[in-house]
Protein backbone atom coordinates (compact mmCIF):
# COMPACT_ATOMS: atom_id res chain seq x y z
CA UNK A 1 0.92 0.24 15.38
CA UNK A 2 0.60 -1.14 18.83
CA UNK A 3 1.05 -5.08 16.92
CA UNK A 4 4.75 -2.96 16.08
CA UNK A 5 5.48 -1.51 19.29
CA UNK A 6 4.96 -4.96 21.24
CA UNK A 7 8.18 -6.66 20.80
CA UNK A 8 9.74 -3.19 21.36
CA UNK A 9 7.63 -2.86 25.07
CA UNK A 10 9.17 -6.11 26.08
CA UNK A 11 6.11 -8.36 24.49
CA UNK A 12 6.65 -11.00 21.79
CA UNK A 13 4.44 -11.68 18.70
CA UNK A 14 2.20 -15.01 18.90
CA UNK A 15 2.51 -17.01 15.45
CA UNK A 16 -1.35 -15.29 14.50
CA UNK A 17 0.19 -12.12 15.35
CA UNK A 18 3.11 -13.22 12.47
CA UNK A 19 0.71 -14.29 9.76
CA UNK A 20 -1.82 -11.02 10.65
CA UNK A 21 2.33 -8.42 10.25
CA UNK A 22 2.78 -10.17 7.00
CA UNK A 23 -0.56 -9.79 5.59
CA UNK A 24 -0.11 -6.04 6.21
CA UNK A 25 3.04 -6.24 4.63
CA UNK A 26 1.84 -7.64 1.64
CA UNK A 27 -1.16 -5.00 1.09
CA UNK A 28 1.73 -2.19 1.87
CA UNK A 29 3.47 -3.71 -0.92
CA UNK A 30 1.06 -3.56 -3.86
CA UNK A 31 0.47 0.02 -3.05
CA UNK A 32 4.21 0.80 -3.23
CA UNK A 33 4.61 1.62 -6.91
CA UNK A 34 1.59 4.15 -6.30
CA UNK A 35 2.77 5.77 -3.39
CA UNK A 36 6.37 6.20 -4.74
CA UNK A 37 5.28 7.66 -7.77
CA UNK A 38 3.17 10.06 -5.61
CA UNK A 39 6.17 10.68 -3.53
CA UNK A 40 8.26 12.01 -5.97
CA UNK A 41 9.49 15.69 -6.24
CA UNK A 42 6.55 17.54 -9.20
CA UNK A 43 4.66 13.84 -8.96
CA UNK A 44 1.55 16.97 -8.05
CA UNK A 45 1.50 17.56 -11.98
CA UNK A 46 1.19 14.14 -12.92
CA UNK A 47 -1.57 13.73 -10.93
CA UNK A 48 -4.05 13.90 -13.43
CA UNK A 49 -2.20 11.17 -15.46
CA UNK A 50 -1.89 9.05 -12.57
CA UNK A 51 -5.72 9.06 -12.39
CA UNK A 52 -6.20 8.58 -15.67
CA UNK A 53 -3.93 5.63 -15.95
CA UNK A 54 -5.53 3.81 -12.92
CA UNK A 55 -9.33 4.61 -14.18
CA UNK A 56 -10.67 1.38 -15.05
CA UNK A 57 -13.50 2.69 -16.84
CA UNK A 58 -11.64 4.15 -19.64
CA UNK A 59 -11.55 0.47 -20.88
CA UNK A 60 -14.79 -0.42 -22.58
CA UNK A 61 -16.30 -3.74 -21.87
CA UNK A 62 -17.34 -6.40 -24.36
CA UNK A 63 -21.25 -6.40 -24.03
């Protein structure tokens, strides 16, 4: 947050802070579909078939 409110204090982002802004971005945006889907009016029922769907260990492994 304070990265966000420099420019708006008068500051101005360095080229690391850049790259370190558009990392964050990036992470934000592979959690997206998950949090939208959680967002969504009755998304509380699906729960349990959200967590089902993203438990890996339901698929069995080749041993």
């Amino acid at each position: 947050m304070p990265l966000l409110m420099k420019v708006r204090n008068g500051g101005h982002w360095t080229p690391d802070e850049k790259l370190e802004l558009i990392r964050h971005l990036r992470r934000m945006v592979r959690l997206s579909p998950y949090l939208i889907a959680l967002l969504l009016p009755g998304s509380i029922l699906f729960l349990p078939i959200y967590a089902w769907w993203l438990d890996r260990r339901r698929v069995r492994r080749e041993d």
